[in-house]
Protein backbone atom coordinates (compact mmCIF):
# COMPACT_ATOMS: atom_id res chain seq x y z
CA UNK A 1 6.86 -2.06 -26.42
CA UNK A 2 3.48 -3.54 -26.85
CA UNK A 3 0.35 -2.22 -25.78
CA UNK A 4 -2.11 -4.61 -27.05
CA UNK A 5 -2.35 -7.05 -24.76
CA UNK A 6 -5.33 -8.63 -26.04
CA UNK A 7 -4.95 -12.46 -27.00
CA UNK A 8 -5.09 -14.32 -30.55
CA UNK A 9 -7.58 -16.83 -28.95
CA UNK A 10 -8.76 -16.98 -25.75
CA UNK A 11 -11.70 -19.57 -24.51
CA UNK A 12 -12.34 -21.15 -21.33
CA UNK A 13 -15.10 -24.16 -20.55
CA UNK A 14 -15.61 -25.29 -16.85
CA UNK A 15 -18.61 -27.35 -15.55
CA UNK A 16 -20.42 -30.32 -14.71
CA UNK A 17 -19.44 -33.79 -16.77
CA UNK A 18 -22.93 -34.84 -17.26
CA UNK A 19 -24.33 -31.09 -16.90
CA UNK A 20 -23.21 -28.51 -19.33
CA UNK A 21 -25.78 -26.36 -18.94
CA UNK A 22 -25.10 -25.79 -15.28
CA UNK A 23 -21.35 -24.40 -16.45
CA UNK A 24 -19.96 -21.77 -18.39
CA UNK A 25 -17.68 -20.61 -21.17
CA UNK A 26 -15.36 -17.35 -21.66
CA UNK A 27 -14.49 -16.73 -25.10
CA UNK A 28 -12.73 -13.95 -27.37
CA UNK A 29 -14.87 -12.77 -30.19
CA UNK A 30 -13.63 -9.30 -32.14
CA UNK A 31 -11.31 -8.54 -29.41
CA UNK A 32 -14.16 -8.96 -26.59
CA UNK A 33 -14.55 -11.76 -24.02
CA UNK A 34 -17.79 -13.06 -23.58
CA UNK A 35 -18.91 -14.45 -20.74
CA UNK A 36 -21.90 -17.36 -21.26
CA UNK A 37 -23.31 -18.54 -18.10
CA UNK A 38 -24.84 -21.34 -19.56
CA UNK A 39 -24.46 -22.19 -22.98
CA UNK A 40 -26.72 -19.97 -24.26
CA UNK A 41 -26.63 -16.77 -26.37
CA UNK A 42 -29.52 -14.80 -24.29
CA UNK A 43 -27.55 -14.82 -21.36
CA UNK A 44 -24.48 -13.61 -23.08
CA UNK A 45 -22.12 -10.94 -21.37
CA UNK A 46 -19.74 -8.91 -22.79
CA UNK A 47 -16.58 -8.15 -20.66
CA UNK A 48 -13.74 -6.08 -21.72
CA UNK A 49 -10.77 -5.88 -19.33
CA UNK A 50 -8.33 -2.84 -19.33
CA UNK A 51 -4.78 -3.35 -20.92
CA UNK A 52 -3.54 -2.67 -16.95
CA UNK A 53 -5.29 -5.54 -16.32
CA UNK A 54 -4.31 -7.85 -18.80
CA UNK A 55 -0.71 -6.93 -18.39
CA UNK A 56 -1.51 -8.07 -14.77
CA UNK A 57 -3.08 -11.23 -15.83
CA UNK A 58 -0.09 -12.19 -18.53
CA UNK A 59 1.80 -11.94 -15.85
CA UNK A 60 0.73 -14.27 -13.45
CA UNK A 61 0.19 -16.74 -15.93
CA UNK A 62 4.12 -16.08 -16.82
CA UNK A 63 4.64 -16.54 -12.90
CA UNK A 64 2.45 -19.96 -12.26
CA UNK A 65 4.19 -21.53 -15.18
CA UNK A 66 0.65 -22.11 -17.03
CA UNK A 67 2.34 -21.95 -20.41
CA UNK A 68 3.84 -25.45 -19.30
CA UNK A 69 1.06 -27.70 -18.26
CA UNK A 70 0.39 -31.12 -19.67
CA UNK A 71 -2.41 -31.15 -22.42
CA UNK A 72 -4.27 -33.54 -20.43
CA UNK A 73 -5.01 -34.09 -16.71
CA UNK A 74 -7.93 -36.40 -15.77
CA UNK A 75 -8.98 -38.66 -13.18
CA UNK A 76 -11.26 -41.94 -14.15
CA UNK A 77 -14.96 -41.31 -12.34
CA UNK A 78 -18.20 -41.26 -13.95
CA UNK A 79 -19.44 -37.98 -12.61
CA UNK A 80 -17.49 -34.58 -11.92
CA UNK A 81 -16.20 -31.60 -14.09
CA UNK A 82 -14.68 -31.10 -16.98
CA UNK A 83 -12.41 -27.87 -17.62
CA UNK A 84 -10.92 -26.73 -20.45
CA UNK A 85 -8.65 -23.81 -21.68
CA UNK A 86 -7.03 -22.57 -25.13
CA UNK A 87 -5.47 -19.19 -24.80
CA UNK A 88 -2.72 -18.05 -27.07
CA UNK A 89 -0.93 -15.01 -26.47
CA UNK A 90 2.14 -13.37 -28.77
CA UNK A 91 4.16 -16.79 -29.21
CA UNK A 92 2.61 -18.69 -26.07
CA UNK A 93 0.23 -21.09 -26.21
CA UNK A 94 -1.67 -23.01 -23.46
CA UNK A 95 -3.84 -25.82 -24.51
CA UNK A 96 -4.82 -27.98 -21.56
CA UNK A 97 -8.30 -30.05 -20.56
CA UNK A 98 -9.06 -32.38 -17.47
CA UNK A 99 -11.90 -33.96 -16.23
CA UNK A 100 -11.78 -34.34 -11.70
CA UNK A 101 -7.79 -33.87 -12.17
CA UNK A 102 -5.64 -30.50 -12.59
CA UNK A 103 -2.54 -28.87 -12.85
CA UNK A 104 -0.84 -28.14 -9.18
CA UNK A 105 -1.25 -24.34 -10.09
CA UNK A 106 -4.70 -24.35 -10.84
CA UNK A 107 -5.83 -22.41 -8.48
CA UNK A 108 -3.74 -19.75 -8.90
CA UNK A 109 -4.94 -19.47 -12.71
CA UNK A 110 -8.44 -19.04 -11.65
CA UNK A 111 -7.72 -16.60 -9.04
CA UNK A 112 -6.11 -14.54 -12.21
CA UNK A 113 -9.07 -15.04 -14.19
CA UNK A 114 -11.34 -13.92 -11.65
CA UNK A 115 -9.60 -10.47 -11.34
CA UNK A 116 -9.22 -10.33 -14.73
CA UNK A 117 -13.17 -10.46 -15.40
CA UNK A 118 -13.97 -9.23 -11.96
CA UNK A 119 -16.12 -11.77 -10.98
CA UNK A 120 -16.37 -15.01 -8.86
CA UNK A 121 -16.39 -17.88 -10.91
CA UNK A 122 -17.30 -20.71 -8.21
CA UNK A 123 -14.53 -23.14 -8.92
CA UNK A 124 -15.84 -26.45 -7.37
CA UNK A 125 -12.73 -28.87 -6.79
């Protein structure tokens, strides 16, 4: 049985359209996520979940179905936010973007993530 449960590649980019700096990014370097509030490296955060709670995480995405959304889901408008997400995870891989459109289970994903870094990540849809 495994007992890493720690992903190949996991990033995550959520924010404005026209105002990146006003998002954020979660991203897997050397086996840690790091949370960046805004783009920059000074307000860099280190976050390192428990394997209990990435088991719990890999399987919620396993129950929303994640590992089947469409690589793109946007919405014409000239203002908004942009998401997206490349995890991959043993032989799954989610690679999905969208700009004022998303996947019917969205929600539920971010819900995940938030337990999974323990912190309220102000979706705005």
């Amino acid at each position: 049985m495994r007992t890493d449960y720690t992903p190949q590649k996991f990033r995550v980019e959520y924010g404005p359209l026209h105002y990146p700096m006003e998002g954020f990014t979660i991203s897997l370097k050397d086996g840690v996520l790091v949370y960046s509030p805004d783009g920059s490296k000074s307000n860099e955060e280190e976050l390192s979940p428990t394997e209990a709670e990435w088991n719990r995480f890999w399987q919620e995405m396993d129950e929303l179905g994640v590992w089947e959304w469409n690589p793109t889901y946007q919405l014409c408008c000239l203002e908004g936010t942009h998401w997206k997400i490349k995890i991959i995870f043993n032989e799954q891989e989610l690679d999905s973007s969208g700009e004022n459109n998303y996947p019917d289970n969205f929600l539920g994903f971010w819900e995940a993530l938030e337990e999974l870094l323990g912190r309220d990540l102000k979706l705005d849809i």
